[in-house]
PDB file of N, CA and C in Angstrom:
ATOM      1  N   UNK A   1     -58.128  91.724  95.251  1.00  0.00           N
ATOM      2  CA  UNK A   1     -58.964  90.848  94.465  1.00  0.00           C
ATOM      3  C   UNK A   1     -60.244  90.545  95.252  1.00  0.00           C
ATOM      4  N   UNK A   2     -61.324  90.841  94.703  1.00  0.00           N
ATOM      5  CA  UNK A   2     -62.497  90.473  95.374  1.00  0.00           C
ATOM      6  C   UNK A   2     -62.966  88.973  95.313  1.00  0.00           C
ATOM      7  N   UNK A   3     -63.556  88.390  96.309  1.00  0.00           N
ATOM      8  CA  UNK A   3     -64.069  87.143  96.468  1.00  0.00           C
ATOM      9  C   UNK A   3     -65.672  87.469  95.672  1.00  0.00           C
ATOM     10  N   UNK A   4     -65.768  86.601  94.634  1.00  0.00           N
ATOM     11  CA  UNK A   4     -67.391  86.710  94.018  1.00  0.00           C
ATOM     12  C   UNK A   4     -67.970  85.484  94.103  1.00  0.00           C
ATOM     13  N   UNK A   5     -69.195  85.669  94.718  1.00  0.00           N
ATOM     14  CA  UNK A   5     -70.172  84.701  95.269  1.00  0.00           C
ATOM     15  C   UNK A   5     -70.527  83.312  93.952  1.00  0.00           C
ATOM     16  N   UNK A   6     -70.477  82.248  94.259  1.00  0.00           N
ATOM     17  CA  UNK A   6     -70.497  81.053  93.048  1.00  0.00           C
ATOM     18  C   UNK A   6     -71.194  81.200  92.894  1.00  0.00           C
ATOM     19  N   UNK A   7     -72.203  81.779  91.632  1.00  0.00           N
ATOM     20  CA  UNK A   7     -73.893  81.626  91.058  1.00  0.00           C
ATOM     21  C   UNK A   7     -73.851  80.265  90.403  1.00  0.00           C
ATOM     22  N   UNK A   8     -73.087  78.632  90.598  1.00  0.00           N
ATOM     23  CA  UNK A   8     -73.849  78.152  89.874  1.00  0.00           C
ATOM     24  C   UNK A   8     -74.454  77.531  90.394  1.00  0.00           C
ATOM     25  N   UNK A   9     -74.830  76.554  89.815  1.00  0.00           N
ATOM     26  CA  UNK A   9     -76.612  76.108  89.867  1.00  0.00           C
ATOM     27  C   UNK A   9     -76.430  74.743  89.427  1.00  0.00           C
ATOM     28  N   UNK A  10     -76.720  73.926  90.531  1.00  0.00           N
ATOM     29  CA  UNK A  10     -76.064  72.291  89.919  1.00  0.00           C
ATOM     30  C   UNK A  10     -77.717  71.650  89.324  1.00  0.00           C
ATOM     31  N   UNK A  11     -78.026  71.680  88.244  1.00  0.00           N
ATOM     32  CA  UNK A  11     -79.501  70.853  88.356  1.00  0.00           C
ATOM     33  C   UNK A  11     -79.043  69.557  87.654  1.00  0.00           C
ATOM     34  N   UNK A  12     -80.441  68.797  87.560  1.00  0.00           N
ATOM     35  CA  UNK A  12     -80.303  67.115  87.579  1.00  0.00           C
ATOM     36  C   UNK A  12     -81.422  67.400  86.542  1.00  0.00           C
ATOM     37  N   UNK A  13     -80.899  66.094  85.512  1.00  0.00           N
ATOM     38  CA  UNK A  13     -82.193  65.853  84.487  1.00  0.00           C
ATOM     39  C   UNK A  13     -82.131  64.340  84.754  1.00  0.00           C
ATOM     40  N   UNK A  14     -83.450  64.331  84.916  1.00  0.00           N
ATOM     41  CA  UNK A  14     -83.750  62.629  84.910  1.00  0.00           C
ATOM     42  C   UNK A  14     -83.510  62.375  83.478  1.00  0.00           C
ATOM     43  N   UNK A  15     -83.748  60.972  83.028  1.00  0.00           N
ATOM     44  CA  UNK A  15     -83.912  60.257  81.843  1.00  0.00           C
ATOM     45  C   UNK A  15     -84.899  60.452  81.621  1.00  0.00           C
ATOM     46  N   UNK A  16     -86.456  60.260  82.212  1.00  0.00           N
ATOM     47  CA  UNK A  16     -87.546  60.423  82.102  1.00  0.00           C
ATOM     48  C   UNK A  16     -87.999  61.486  81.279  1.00  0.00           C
ATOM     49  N   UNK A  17     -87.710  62.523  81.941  1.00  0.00           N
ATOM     50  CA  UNK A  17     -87.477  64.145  81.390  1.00  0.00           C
ATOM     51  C   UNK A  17     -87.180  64.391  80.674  1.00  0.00           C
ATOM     52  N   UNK A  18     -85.698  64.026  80.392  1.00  0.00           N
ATOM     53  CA  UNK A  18     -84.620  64.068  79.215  1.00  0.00           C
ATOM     54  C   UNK A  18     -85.441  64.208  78.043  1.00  0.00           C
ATOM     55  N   UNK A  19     -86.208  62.773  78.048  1.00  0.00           N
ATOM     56  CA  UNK A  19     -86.870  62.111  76.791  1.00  0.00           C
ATOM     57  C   UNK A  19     -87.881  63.535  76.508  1.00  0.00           C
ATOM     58  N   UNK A  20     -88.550  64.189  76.983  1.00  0.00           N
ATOM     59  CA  UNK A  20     -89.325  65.439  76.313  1.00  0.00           C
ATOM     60  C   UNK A  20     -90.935  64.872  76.625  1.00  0.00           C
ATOM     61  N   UNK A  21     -91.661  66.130  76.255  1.00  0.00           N
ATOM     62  CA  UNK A  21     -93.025  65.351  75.939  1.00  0.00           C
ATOM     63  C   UNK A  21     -93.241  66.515  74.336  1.00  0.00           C
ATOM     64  N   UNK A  22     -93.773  65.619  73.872  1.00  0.00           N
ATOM     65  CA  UNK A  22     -93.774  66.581  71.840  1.00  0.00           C
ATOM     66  C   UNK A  22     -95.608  67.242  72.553  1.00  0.00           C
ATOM     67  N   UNK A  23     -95.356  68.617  72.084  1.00  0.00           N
ATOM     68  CA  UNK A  23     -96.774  69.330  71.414  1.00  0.00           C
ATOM     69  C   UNK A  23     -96.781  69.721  70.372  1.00  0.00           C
ATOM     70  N   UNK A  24     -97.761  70.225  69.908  1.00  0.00           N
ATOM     71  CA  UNK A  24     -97.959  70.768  68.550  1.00  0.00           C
ATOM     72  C   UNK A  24     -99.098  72.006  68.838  1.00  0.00           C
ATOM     73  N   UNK A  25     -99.089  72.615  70.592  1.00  0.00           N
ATOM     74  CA  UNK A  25     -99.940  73.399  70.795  1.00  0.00           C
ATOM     75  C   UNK A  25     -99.819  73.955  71.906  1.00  0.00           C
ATOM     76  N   UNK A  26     -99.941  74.916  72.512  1.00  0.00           N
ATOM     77  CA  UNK A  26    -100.105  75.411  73.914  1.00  0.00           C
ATOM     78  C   UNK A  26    -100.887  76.771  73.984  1.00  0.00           C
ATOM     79  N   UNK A  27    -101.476  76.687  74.842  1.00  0.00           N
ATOM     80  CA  UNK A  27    -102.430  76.842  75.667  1.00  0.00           C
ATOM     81  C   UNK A  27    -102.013  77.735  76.831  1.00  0.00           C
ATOM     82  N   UNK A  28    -102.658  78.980  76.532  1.00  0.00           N
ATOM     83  CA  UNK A  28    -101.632  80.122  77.744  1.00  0.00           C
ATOM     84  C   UNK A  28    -103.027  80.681  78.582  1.00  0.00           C
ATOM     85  N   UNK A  29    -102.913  80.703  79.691  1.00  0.00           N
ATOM     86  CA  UNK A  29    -104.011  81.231  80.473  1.00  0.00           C
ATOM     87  C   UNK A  29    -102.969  82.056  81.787  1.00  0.00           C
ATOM     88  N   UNK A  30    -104.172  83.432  82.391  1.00  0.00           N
ATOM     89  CA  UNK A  30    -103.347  83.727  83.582  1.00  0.00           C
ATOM     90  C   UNK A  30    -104.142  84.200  84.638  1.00  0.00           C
ATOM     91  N   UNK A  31    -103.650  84.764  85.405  1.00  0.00           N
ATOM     92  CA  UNK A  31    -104.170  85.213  86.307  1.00  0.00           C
ATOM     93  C   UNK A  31    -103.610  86.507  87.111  1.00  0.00           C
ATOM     94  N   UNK A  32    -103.402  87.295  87.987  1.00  0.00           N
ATOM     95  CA  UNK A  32    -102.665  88.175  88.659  1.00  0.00           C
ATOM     96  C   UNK A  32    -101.247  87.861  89.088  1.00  0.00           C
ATOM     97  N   UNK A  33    -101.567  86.663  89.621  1.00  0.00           N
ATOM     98  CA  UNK A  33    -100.459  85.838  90.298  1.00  0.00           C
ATOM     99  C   UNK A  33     -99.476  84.891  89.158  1.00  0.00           C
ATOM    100  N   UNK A  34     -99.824  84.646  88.085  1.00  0.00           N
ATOM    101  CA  UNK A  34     -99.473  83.200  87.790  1.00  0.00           C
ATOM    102  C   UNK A  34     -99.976  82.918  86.350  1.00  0.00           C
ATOM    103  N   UNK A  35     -99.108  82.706  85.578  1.00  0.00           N
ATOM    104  CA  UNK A  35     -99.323  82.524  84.510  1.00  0.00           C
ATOM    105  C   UNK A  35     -99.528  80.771  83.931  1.00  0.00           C
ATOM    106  N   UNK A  36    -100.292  79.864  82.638  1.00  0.00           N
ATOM    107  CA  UNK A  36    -100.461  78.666  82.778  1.00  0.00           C
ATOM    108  C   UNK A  36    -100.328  78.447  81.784  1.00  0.00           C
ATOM    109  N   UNK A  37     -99.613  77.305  81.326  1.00  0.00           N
ATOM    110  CA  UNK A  37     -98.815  76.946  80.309  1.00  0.00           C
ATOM    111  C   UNK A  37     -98.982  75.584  80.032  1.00  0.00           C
ATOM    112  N   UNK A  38    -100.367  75.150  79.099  1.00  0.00           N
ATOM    113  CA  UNK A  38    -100.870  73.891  78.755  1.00  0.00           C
ATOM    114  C   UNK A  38    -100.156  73.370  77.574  1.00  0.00           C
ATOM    115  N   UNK A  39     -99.349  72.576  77.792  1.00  0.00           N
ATOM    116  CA  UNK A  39     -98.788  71.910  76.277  1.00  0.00           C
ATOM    117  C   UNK A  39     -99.565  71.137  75.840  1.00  0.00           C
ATOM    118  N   UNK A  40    -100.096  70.725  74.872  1.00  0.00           N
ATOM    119  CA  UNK A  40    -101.238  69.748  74.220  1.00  0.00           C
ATOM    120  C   UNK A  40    -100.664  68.933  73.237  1.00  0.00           C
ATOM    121  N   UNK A  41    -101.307  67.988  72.559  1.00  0.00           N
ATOM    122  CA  UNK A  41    -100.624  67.246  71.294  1.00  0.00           C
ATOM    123  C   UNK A  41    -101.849  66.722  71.074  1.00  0.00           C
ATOM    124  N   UNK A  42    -102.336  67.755  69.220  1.00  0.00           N
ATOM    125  CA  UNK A  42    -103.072  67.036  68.740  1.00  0.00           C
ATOM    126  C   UNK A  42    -102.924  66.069  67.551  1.00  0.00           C
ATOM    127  N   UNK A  43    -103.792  65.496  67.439  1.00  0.00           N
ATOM    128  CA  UNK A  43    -103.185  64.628  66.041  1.00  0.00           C
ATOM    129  C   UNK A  43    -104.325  64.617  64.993  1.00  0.00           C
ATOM    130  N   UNK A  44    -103.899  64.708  63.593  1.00  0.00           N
ATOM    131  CA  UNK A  44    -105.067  64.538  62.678  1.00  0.00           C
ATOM    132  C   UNK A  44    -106.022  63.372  62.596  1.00  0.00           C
ATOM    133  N   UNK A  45    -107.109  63.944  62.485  1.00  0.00           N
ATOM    134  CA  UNK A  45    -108.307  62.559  62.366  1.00  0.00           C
ATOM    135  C   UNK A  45    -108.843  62.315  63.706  1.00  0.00           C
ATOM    136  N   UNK A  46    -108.221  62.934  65.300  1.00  0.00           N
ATOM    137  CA  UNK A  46    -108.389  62.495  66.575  1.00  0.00           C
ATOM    138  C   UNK A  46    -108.997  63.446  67.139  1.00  0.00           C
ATOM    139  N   UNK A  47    -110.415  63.606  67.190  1.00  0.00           N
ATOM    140  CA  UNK A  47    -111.001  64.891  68.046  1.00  0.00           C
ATOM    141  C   UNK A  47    -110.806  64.968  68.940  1.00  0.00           C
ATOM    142  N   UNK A  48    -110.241  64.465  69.984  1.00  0.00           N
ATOM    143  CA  UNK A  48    -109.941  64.639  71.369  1.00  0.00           C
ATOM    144  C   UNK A  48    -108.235  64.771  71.411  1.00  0.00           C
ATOM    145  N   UNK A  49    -108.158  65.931  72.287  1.00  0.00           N
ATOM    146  CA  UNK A  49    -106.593  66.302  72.815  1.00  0.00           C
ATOM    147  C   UNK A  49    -106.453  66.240  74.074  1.00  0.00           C
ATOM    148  N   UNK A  50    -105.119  65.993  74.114  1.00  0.00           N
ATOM    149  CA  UNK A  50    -104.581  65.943  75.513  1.00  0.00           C
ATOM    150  C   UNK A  50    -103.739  67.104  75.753  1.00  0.00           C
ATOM    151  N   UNK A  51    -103.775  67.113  77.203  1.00  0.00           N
ATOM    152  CA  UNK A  51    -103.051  68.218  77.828  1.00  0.00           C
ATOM    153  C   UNK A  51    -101.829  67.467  77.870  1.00  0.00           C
ATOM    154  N   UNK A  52    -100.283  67.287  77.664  1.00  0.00           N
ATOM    155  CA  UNK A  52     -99.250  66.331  77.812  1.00  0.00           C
ATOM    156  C   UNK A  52     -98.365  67.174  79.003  1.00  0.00           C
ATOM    157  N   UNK A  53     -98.657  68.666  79.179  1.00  0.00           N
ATOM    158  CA  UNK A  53     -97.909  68.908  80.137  1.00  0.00           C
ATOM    159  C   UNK A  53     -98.165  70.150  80.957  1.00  0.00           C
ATOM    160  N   UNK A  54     -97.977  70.740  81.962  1.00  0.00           N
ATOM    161  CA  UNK A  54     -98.765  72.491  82.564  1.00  0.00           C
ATOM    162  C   UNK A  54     -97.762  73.011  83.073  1.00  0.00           C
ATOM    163  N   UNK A  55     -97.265  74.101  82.693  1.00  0.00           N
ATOM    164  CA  UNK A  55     -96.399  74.722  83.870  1.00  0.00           C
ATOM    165  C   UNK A  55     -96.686  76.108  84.485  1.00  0.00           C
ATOM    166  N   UNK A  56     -97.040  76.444  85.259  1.00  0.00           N
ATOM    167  CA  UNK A  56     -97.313  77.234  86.069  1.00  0.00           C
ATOM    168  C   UNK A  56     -95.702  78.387  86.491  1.00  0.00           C
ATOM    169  N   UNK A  57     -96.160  79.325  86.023  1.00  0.00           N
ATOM    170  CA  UNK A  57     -94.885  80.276  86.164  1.00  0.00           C
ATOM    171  C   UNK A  57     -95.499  81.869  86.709  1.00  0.00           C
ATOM    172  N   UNK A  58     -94.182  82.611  87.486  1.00  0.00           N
ATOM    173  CA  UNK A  58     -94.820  83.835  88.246  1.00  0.00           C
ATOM    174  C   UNK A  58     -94.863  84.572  86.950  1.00  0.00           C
ATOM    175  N   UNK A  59     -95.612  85.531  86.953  1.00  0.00           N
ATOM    176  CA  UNK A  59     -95.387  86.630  85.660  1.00  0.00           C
ATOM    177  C   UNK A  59     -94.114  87.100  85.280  1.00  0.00           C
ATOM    178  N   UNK A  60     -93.755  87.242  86.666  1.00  0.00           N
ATOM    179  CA  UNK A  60     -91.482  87.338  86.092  1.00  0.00           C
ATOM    180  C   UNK A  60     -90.980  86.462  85.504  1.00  0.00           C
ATOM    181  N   UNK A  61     -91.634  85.404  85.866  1.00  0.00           N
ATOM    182  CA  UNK A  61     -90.966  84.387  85.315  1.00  0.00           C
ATOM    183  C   UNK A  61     -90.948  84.022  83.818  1.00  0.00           C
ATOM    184  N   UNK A  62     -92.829  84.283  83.681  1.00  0.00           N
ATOM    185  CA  UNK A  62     -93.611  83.999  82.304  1.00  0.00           C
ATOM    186  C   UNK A  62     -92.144  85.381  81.479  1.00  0.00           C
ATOM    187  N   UNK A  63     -92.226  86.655  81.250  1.00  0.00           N
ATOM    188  CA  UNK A  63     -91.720  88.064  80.928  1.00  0.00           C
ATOM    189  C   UNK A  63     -89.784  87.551  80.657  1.00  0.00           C
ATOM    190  N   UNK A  64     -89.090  86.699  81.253  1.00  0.00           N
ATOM    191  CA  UNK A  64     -88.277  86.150  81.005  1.00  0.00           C
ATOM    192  C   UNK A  64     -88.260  85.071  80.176  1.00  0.00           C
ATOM    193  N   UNK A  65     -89.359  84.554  80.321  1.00  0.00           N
ATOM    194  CA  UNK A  65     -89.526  82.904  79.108  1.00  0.00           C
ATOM    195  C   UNK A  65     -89.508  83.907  77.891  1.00  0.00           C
ATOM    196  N   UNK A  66     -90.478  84.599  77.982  1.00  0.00           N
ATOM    197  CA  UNK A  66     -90.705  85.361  76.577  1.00  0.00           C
ATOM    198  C   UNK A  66     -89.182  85.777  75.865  1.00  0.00           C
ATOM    199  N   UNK A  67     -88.273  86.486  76.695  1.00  0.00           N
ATOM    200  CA  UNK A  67     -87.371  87.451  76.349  1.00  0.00           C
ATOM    201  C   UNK A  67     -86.317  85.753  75.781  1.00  0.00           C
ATOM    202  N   UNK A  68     -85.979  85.334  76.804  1.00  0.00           N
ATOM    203  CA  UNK A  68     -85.111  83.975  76.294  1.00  0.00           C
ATOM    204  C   UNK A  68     -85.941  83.133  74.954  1.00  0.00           C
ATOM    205  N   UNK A  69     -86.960  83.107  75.074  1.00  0.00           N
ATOM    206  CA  UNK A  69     -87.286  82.049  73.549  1.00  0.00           C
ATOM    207  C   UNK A  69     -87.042  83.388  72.439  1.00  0.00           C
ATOM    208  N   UNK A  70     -87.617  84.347  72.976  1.00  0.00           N
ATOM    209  CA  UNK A  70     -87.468  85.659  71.504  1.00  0.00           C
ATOM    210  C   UNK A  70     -85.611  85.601  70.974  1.00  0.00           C
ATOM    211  N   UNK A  71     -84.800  85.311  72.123  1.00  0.00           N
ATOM    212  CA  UNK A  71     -83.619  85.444  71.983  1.00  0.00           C
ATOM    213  C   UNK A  71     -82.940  84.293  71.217  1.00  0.00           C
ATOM    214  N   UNK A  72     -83.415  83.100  71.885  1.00  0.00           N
ATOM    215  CA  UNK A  72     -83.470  81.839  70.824  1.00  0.00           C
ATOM    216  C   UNK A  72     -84.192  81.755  69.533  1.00  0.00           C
ATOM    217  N   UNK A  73     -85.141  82.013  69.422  1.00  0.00           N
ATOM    218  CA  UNK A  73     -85.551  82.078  68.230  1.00  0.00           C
ATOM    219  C   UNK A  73     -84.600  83.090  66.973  1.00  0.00           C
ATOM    220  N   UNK A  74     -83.826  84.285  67.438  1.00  0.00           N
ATOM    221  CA  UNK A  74     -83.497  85.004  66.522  1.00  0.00           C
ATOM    222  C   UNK A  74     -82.119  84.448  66.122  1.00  0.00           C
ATOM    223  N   UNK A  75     -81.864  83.977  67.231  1.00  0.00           N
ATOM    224  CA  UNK A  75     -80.554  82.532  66.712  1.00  0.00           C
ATOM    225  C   UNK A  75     -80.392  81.871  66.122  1.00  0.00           C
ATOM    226  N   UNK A  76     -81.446  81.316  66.258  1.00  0.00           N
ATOM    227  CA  UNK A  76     -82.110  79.892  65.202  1.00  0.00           C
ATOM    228  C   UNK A  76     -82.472  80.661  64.206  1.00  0.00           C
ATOM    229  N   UNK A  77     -82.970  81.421  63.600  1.00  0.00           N
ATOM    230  CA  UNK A  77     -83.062  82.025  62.562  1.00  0.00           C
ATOM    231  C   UNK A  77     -81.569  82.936  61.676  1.00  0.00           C
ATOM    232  N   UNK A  78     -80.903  83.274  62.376  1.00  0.00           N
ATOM    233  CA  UNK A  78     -79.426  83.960  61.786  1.00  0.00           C
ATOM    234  C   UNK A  78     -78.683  82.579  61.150  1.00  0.00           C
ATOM    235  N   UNK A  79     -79.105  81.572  62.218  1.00  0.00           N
ATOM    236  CA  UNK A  79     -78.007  79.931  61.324  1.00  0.00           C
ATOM    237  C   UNK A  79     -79.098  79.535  60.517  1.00  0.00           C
ATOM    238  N   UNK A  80     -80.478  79.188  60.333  1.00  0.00           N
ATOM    239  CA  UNK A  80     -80.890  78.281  59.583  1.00  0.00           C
ATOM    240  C   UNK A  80     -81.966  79.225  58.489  1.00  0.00           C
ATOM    241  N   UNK A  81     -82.094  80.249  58.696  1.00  0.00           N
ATOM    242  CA  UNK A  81     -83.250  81.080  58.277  1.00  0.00           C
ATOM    243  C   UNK A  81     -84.389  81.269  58.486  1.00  0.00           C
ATOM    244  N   UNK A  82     -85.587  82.263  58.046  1.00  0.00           N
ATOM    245  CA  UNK A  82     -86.343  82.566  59.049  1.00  0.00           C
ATOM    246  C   UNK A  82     -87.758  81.237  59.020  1.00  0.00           C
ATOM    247  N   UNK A  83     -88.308  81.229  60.489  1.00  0.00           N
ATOM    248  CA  UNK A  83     -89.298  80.101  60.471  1.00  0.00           C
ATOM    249  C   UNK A  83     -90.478  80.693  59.541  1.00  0.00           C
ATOM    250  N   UNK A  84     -91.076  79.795  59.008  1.00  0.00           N
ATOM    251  CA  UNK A  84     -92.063  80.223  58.568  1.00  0.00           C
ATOM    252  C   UNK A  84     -93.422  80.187  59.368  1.00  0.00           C
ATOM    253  N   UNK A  85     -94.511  81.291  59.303  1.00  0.00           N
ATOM    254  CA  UNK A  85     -95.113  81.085  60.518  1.00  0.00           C
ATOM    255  C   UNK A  85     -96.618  80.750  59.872  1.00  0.00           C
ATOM    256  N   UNK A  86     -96.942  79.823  60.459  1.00  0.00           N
ATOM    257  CA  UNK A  86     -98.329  79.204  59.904  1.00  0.00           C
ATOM    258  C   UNK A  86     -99.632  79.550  60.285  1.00  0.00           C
ATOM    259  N   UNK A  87    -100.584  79.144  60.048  1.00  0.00           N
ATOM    260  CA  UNK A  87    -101.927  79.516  60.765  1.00  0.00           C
ATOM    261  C   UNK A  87    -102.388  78.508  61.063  1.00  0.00           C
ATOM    262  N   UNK A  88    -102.856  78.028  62.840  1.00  0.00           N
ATOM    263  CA  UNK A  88    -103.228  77.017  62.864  1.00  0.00           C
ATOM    264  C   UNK A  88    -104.329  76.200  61.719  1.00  0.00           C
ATOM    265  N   UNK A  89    -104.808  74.816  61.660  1.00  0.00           N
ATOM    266  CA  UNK A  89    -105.103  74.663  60.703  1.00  0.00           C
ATOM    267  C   UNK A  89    -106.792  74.265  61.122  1.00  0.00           C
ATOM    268  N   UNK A  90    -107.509  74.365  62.679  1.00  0.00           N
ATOM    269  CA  UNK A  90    -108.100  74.225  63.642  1.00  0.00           C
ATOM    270  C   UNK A  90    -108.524  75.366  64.019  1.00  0.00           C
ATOM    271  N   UNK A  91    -110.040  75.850  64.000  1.00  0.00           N
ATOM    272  CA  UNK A  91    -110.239  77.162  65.075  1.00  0.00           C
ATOM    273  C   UNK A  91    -109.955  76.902  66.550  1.00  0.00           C
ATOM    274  N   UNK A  92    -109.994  77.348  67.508  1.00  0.00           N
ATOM    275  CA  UNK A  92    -109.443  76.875  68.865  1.00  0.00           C
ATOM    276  C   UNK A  92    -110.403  77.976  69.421  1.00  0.00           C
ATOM    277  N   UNK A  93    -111.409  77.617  70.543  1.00  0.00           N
ATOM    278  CA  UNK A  93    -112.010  78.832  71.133  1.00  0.00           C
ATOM    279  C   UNK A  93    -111.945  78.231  72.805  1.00  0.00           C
ATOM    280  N   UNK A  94    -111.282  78.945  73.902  1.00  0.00           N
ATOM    281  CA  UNK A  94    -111.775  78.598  75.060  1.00  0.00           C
ATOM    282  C   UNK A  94    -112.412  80.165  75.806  1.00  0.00           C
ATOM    283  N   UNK A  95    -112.631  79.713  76.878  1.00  0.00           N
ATOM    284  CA  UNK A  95    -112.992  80.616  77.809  1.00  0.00           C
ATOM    285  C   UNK A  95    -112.004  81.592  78.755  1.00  0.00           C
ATOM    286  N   UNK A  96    -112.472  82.437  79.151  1.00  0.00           N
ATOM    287  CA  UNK A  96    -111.067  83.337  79.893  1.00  0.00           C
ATOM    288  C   UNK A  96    -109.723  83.844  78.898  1.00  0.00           C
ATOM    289  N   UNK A  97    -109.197  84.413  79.914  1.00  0.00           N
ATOM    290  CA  UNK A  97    -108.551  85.331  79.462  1.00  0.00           C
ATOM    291  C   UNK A  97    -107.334  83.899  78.651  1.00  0.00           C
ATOM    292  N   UNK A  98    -107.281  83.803  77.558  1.00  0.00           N
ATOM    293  CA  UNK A  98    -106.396  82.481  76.787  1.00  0.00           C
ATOM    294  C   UNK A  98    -105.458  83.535  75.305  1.00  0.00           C
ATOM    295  N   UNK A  99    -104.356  82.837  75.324  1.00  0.00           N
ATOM    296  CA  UNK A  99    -103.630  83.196  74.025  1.00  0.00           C
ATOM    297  C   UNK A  99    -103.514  81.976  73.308  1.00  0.00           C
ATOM    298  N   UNK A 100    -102.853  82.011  72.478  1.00  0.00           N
ATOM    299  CA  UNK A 100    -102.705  80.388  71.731  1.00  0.00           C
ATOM    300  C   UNK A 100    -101.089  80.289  71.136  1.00  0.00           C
ATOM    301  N   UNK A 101    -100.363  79.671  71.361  1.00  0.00           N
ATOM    302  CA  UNK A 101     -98.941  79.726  70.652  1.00  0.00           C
ATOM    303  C   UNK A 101     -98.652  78.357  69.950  1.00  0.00           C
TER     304      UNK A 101
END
């Protein structure tokens, strides 16, 4: 019988955390190194947005987010049916290399 190494992984969620921060926008920028991940929340009638959150991920990392939400998403779609996909309702223009999700 082979001895196999424990992969787990004890993490901690604060309460703080727990609670979430809501967007309704993000904001993808990158670089060679490092991909950037602006969550925003805008609201109608409020010309000014906020950035509510950034996460900074390696490109392996970013290439795995992708593959796990694509994987969640097709989940969430087999139980509830498919999302419907909208067009923002806002042009959005920045500078550099940017996607919009």
């Amino acid at each position: 019988m082979e001895n196999k190494p424990n992969h787990q992984i004890d993490i901690e969620l604060s309460e703080e955390v727990a609670e979430g921060i809501y967007s309704n926008l993000a904001i993808i920028t990158h670089s060679q190194s490092e991909f950037v991940i602006d969550f925003v929340k805008m609201m109608p009638g409020v010309p000014k947005a906020k950035v509510k959150s950034r996460i900074v991920l390696t490109p392996q990392h970013a290439k795995r987010l992708v593959k796990a939400l694509a994987d969640n998403v097709a989940t969430f779609e087999q139980m509830n049916g498919k999302i419907k996909d909208v067009e923002s309702p806002f042009p959005i223009v920045f500078g550099g290399p940017t996607a919009q999700a």
